[in-house]
Protein backbone atom coordinates (compact mmCIF):
# COMPACT_ATOMS: atom_id res chain seq x y z
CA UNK A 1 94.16 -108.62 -130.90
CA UNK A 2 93.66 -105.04 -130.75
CA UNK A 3 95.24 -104.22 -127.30
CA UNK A 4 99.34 -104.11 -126.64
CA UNK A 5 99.93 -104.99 -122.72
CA UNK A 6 101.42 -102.96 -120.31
CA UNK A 7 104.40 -105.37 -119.71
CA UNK A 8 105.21 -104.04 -123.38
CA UNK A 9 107.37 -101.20 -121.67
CA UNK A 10 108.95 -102.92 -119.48
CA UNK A 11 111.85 -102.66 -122.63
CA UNK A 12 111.85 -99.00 -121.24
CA UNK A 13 113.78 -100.18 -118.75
CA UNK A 14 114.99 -103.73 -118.96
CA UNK A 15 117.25 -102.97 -115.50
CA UNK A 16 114.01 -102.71 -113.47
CA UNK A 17 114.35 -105.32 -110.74
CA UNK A 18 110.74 -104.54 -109.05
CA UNK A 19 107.39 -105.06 -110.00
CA UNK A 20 106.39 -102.17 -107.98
CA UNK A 21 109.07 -99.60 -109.85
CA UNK A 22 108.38 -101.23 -113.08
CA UNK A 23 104.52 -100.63 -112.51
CA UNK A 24 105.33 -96.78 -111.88
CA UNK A 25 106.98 -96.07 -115.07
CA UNK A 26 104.32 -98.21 -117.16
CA UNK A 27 101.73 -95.96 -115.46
CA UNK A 28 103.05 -93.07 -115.98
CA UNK A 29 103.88 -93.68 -119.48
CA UNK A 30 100.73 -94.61 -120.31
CA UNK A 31 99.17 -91.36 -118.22
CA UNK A 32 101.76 -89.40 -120.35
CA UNK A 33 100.13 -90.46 -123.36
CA UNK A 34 97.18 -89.88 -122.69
CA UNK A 35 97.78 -86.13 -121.43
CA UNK A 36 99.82 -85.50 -124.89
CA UNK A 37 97.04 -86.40 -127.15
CA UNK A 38 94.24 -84.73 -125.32
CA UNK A 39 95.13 -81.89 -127.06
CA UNK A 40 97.47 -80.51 -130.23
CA UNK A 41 100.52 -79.43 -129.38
CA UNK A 42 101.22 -77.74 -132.52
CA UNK A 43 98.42 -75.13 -132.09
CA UNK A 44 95.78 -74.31 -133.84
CA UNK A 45 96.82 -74.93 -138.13
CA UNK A 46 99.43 -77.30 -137.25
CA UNK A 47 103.29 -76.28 -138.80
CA UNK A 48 103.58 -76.82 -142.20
CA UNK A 49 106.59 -77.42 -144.48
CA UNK A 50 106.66 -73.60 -145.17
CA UNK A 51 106.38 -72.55 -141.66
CA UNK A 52 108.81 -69.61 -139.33
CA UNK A 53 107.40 -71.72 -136.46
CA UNK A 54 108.58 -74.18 -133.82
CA UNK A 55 107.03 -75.74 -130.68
CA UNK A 56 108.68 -74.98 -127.39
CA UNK A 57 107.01 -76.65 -124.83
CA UNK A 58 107.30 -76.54 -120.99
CA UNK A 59 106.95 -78.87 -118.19
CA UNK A 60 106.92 -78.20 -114.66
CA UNK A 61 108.68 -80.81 -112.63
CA UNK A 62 110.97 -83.62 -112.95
CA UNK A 63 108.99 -86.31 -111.57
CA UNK A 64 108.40 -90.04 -113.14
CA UNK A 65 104.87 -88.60 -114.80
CA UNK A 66 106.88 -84.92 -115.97
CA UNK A 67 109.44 -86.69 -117.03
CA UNK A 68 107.25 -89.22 -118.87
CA UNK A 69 105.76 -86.39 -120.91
CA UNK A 70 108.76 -84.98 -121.82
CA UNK A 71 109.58 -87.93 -123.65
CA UNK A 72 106.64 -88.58 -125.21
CA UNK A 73 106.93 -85.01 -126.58
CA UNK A 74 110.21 -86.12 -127.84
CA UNK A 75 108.97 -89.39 -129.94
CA UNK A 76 105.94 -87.08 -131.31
CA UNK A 77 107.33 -83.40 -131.87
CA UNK A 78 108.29 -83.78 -135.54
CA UNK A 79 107.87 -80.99 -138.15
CA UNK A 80 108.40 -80.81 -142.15
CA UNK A 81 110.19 -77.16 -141.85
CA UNK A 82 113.26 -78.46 -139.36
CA UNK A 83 116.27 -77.73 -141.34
CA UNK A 84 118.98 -80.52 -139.87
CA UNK A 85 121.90 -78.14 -142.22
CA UNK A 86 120.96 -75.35 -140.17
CA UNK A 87 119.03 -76.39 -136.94
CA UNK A 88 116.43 -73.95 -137.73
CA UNK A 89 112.75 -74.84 -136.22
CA UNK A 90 114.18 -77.39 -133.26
CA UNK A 91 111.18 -78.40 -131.22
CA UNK A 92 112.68 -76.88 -127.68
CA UNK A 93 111.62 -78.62 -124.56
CA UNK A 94 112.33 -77.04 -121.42
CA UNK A 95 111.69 -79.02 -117.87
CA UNK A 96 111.60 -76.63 -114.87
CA UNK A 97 112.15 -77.83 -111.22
CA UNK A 98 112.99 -76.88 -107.60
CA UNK A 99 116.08 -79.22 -107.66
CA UNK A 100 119.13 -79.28 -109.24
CA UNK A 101 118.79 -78.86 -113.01
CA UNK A 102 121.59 -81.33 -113.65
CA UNK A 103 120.21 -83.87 -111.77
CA UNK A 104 116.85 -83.38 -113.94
CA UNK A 105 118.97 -83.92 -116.61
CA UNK A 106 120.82 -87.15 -115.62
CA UNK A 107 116.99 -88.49 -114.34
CA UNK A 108 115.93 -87.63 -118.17
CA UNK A 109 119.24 -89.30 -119.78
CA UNK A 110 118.59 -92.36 -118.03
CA UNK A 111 115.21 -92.83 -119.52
CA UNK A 112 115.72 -91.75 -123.26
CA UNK A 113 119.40 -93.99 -123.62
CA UNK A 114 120.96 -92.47 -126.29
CA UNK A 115 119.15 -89.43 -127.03
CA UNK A 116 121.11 -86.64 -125.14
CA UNK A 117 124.65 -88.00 -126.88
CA UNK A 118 123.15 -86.45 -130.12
CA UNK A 119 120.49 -83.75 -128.83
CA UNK A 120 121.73 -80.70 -127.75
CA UNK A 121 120.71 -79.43 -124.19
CA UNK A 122 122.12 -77.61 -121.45
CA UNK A 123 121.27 -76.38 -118.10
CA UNK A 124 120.18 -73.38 -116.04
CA UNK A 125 120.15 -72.89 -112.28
CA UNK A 126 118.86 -69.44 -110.97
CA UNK A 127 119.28 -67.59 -114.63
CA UNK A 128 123.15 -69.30 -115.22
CA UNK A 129 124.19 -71.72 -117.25
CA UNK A 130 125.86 -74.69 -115.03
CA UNK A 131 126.28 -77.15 -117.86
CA UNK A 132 125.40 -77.93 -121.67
CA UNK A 133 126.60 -80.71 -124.22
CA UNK A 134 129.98 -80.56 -125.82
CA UNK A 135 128.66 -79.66 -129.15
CA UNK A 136 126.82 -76.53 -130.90
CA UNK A 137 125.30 -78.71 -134.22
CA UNK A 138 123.14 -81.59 -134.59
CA UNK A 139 120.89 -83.29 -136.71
CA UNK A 140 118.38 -83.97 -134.24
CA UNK A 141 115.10 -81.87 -134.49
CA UNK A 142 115.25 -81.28 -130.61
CA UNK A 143 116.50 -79.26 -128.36
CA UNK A 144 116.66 -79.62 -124.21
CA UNK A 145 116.89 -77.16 -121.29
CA UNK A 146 116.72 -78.64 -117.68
CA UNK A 147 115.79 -75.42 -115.35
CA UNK A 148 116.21 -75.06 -111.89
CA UNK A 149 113.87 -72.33 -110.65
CA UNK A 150 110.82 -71.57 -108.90
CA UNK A 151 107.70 -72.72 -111.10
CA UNK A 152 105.15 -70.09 -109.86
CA UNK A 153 107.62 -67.40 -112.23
CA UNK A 154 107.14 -69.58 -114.94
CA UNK A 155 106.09 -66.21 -116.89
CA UNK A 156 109.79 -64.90 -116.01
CA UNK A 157 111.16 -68.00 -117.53
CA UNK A 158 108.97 -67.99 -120.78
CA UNK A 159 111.05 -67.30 -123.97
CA UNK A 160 109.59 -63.98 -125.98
CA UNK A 161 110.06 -65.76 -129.38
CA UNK A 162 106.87 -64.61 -131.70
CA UNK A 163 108.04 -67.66 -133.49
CA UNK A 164 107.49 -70.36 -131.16
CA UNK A 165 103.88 -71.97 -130.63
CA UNK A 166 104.45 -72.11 -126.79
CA UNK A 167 102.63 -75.00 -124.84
CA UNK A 168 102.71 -75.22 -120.36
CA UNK A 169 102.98 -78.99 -118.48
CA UNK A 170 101.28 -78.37 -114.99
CA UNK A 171 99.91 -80.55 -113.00
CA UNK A 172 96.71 -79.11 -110.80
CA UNK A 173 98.49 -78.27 -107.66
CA UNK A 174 100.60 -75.86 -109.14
CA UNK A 175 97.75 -72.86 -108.84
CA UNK A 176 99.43 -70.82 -112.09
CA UNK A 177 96.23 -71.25 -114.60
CA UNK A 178 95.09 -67.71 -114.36
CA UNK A 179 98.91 -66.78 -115.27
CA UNK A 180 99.45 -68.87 -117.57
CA UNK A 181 96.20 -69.34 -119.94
CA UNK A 182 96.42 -65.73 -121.68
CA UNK A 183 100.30 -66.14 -122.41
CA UNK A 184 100.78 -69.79 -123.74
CA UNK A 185 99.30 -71.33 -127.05
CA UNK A 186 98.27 -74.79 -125.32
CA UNK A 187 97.58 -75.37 -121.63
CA UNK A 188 97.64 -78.84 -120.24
CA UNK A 189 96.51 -78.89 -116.54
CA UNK A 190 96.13 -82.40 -115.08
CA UNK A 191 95.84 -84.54 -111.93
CA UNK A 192 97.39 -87.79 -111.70
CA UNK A 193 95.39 -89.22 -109.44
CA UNK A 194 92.21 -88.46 -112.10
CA UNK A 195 93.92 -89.83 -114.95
CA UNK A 196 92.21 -93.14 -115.73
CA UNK A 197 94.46 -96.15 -117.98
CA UNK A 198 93.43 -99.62 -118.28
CA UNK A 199 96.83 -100.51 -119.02
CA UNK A 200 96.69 -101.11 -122.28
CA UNK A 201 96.90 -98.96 -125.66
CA UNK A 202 94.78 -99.64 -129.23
CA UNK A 203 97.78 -100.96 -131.42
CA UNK A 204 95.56 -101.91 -134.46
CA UNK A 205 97.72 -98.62 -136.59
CA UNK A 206 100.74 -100.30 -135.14
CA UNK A 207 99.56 -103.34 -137.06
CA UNK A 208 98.59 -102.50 -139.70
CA UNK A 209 102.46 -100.36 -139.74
CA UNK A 210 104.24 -103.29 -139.13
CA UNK A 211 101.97 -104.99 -142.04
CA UNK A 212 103.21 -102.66 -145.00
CA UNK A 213 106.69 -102.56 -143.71
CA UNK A 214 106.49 -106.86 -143.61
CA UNK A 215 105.00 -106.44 -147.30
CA UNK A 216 106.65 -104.24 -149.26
CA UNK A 217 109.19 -106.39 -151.20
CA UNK A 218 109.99 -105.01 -154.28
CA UNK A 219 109.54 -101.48 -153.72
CA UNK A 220 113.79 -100.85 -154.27
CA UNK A 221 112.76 -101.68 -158.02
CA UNK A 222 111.18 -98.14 -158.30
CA UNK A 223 114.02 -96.17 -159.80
CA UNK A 224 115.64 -93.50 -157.87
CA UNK A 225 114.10 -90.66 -159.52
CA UNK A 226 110.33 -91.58 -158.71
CA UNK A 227 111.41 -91.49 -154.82
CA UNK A 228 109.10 -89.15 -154.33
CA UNK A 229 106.81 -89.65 -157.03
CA UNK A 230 103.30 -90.55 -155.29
CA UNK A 231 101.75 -92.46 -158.86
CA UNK A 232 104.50 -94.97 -158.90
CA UNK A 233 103.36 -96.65 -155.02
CA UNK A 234 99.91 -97.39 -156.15
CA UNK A 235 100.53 -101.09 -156.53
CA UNK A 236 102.39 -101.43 -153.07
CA UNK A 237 99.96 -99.89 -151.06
CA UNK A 238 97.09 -102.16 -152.54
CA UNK A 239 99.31 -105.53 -151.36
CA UNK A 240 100.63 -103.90 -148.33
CA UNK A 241 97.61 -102.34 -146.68
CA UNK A 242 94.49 -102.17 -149.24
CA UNK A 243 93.89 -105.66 -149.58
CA UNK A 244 95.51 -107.79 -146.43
CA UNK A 245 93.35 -110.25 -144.61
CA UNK A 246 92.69 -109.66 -141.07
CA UNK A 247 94.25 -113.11 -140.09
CA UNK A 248 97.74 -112.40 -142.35
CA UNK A 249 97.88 -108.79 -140.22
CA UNK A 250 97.93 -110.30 -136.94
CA UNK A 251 100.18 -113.18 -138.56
CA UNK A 252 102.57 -110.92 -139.14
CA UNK A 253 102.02 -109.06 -135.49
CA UNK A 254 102.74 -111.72 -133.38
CA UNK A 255 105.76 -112.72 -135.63
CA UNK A 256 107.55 -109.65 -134.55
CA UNK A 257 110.41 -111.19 -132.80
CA UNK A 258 110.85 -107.98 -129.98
CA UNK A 259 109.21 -105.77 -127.73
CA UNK A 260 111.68 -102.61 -129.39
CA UNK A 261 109.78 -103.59 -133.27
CA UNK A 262 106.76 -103.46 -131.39
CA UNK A 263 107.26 -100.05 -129.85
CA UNK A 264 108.43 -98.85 -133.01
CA UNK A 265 105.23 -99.20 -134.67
CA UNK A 266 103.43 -97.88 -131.77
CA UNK A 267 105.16 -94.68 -132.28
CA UNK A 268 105.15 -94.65 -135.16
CA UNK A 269 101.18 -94.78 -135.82
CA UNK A 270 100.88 -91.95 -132.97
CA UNK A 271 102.31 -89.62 -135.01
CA UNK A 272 100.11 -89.72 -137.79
CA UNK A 273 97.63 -86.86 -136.97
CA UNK A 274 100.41 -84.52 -136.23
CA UNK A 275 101.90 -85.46 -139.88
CA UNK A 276 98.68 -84.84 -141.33
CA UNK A 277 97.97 -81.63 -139.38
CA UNK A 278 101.26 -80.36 -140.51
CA UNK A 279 100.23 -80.47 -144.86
CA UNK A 280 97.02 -79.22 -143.49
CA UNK A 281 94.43 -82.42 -143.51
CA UNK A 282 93.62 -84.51 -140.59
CA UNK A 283 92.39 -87.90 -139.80
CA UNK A 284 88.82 -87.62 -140.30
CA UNK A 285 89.12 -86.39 -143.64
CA UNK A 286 88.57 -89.00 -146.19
CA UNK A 287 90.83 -90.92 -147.87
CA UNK A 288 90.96 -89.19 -151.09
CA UNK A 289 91.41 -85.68 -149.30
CA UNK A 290 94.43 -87.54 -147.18
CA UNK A 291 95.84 -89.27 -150.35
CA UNK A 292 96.32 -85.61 -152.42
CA UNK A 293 97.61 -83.37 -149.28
CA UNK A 294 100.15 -86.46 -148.89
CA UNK A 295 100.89 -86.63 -152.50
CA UNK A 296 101.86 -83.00 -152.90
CA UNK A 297 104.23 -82.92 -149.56
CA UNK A 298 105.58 -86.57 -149.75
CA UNK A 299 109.01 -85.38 -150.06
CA UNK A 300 108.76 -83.73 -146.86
CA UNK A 301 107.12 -86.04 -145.30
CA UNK A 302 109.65 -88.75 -145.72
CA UNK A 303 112.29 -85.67 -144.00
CA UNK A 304 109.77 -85.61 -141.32
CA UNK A 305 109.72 -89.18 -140.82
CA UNK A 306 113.32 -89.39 -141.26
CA UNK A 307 114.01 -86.71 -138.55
CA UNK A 308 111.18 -88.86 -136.31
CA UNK A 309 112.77 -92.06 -136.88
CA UNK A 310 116.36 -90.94 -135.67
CA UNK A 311 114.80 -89.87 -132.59
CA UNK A 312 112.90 -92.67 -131.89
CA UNK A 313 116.11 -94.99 -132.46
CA UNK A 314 118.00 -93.00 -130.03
CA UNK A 315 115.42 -93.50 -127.26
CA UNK A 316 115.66 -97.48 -128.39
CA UNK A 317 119.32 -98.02 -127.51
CA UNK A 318 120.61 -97.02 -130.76
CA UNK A 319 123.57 -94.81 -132.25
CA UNK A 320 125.02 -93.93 -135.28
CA UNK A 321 128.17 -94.80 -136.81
CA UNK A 322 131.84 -93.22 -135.41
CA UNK A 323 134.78 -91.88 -137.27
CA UNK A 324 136.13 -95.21 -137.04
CA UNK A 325 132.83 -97.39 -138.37
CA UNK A 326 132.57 -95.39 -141.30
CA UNK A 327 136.26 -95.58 -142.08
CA UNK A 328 135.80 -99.46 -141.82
CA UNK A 329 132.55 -99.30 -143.52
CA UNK A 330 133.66 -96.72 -146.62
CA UNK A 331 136.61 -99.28 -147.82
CA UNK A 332 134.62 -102.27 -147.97
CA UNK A 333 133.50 -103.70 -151.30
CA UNK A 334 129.60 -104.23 -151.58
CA UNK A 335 129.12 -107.56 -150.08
CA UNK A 336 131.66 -106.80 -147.58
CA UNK A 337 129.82 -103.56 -146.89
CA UNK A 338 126.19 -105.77 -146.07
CA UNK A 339 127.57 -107.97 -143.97
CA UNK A 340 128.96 -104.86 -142.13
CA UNK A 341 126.05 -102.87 -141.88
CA UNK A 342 124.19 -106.50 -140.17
CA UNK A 343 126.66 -106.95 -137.85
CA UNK A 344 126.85 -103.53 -136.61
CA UNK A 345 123.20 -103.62 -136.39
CA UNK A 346 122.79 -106.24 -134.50
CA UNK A 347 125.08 -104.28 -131.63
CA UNK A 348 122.52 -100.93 -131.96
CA UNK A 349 124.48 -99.22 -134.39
CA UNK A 350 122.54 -98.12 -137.45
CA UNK A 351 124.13 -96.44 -141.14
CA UNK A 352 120.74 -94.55 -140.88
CA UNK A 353 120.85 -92.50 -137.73
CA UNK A 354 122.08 -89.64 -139.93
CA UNK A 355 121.10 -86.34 -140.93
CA UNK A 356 118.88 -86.84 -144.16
CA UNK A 357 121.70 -85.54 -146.52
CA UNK A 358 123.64 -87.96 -145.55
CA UNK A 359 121.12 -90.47 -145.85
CA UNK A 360 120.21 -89.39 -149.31
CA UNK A 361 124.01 -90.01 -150.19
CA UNK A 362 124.73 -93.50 -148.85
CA UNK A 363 121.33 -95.23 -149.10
CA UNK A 364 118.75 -92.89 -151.23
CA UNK A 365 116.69 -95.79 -151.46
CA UNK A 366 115.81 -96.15 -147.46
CA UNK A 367 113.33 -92.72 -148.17
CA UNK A 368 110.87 -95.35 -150.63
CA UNK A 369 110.22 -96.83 -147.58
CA UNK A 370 109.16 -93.66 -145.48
CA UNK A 371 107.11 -92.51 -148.59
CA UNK A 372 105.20 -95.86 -148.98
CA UNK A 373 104.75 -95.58 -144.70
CA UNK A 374 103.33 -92.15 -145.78
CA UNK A 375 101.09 -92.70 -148.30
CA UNK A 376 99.90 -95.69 -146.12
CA UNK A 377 98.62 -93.51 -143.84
CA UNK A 378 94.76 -92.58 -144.70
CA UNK A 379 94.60 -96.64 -145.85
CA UNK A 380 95.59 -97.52 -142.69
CA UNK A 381 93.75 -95.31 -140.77
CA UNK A 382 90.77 -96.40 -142.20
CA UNK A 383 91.46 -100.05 -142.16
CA UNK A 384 92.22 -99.54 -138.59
CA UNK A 385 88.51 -98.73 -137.49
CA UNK A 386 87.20 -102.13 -138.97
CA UNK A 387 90.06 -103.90 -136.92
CA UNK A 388 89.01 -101.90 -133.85
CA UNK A 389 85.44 -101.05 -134.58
């Protein structure tokens, strides 16, 4: 029960016709993951709420497995001081190749769907800029440059910023570590072929997620100014993760009726120690110590997981509403207005993919459900090691 599949991400690309192809991208994926976590990205304190500083990460190539990390970097990457009114503290990622840089970035559109409509990015071959997205705002807490140049001047290419906590993407036949280790935060040197997977990820967080989201009926009854009052969730998080037996959580697991609400989960729950890290706790503190850090930042942790969510939705197929859906959806009377909001669902297009002030205008309620996910975190951590002991 504890173990999701590989054939799980074959959703990453439903198109794939081959085994063999398929089999690439799951590996790499899971290889990916497995480079991303094996250290923190977001240095040594983590980035708090308060914090002048943003990650810009790069990668060095624009194969399947560089690729790959990029995107994980894009579901994790999420920080409490982004400012979606101003685009201050974007997470920048930056993928540097031989090739053409807008080829890189057509290779990277095709396996994140949606998320360069709404991200900006642009691109640079040989110190120019050949081509960049049609707008200068977004909402989106990331930012993308595709770089055609040659990766042994990476140093050349690094941005000066004293702001940014700077992380390098190599793998181990690109001889730059003596270069590289004195200049950037976080160094991640790997080889592919070294990189063991079994093909299958722990997913008892992801179920225990899915759990408190499948049992938290009721929690629109807490009135709109206790959103983001910690004492008044108590009672949810006892029926929705406290006290659930094992048999009801995996009930409610293999009810879920799609791969996509399975992945959701998943990344979900593999965000949770850069969450913690960034109101300055961590996993293996206990619960209590988890419970109060989370208590005094829940606000902006439910803008964190806001920002994260939107992301992740993007990546999923999703978009948010045009000029013309809101039009439709702003004259409708209430029950007009649900059935609306269903149907356009259904077809990958979500009220919620918004920037959070918009969100806190047309359905203030949706943030009870990121702070209950929030405060869920330390129980389900915890109850995750007796599901996966």
């Amino acid at each position: 029960m504890q173990y999701l599949k590989d054939r799980l991400y074959r959703f990453f690309n439903p198109e794939i016709e081959t085994t063999s192809t398929f089999d690439v991208l799951a590996t790499d994926f899971l290889k990916a993951r497995k480079i991303v976590f094996s250290k923190d990205i977001d240095g040594a304190k983590g980035i708090s709420k308060d914090s002048d500083k943003h990650i810009h990460a790069y990668i060095l190539g624009v194969d399947s497995l560089s690729l790959s990390i990029a995107k994980q970097l894009a579901l994790l990457c999420h920080f409490p001081n982004f400012d979606d009114r101003t685009g201050e503290n974007r997470t920048i990622i930056t993928i540097v190749g031989a090739g053409s840089a807008v080829d890189a970035m057509s290779q990277f559109r095709a396996m994140t769907a949606n998320l360069l409509d709404y991200a900006l990015w642009r691109c640079v071959e040989n110190g120019v800029e050949v081509a960049k997205c049609e707008r200068t705002h977004s909402f989106i807490d990331l930012e993308f440059e595709f770089v055609k140049a040659d990766v042994a001047n990476i140093l050349e290419l690094k941005n000066t910023d004293c702001n940014s906590v700077s992380s390098i993407f190599f793998s181990s036949n690109i001889h730059i570590w003596s270069e590289v280790e004195q200049v950037f935060d976080v160094v991640y040197q790997y080889n592919s072929e070294e990189i063991t997977i079994d093909n299958s990820i722990d997913i008892s967080r992801a179920m225990l997620v899915n759990t408190m989201y499948s049992r938290c009926d009721g929690i629109e009854t807490i009135h709109k100014a206790d959103t983001f009052n910690a004492e008044c969730y108590s009672e949810y998080l006892d029926n929705t993760c406290r006290y659930v037996r094992t048999t009801k959580i995996k009930e409610y697991w293999d009810g879920i009726a799609t791969n996509e609400l399975k992945l959701s989960n998943v990344f979900c729950a593999d965000t949770f120690r850069i969450k913690l890290r960034s109101i300055g706790t961590k996993p293996e503190d206990d619960i209590k110590t988890i419970s109060s850090h989370i208590g005094k930042n829940l606000r902006a942790l439910s803008y964190l997981e806001h920002a994260r969510w939107n992301v992740e939705k993007l990546i999923l197929g999703y978009r948010p509403y045009n000029a013309k859906e809101w039009y439709e959806y702003v004259f409708k009377s209430q029950d007009e207005k649900k059935a609306y909001v269903k149907k356009l669902k259904d077809r990958k297009i979500h009220l919620n993919l918004c920037p959070i002030g918009e969100l806190l205008k047309i359905d203030p309620g949706n943030f009870k459900y990121d702070c209950l996910l929030c405060l869920s975190i330390p129980h389900i951590i915890s109850r995750a090691k007796r599901l996966n002991p």
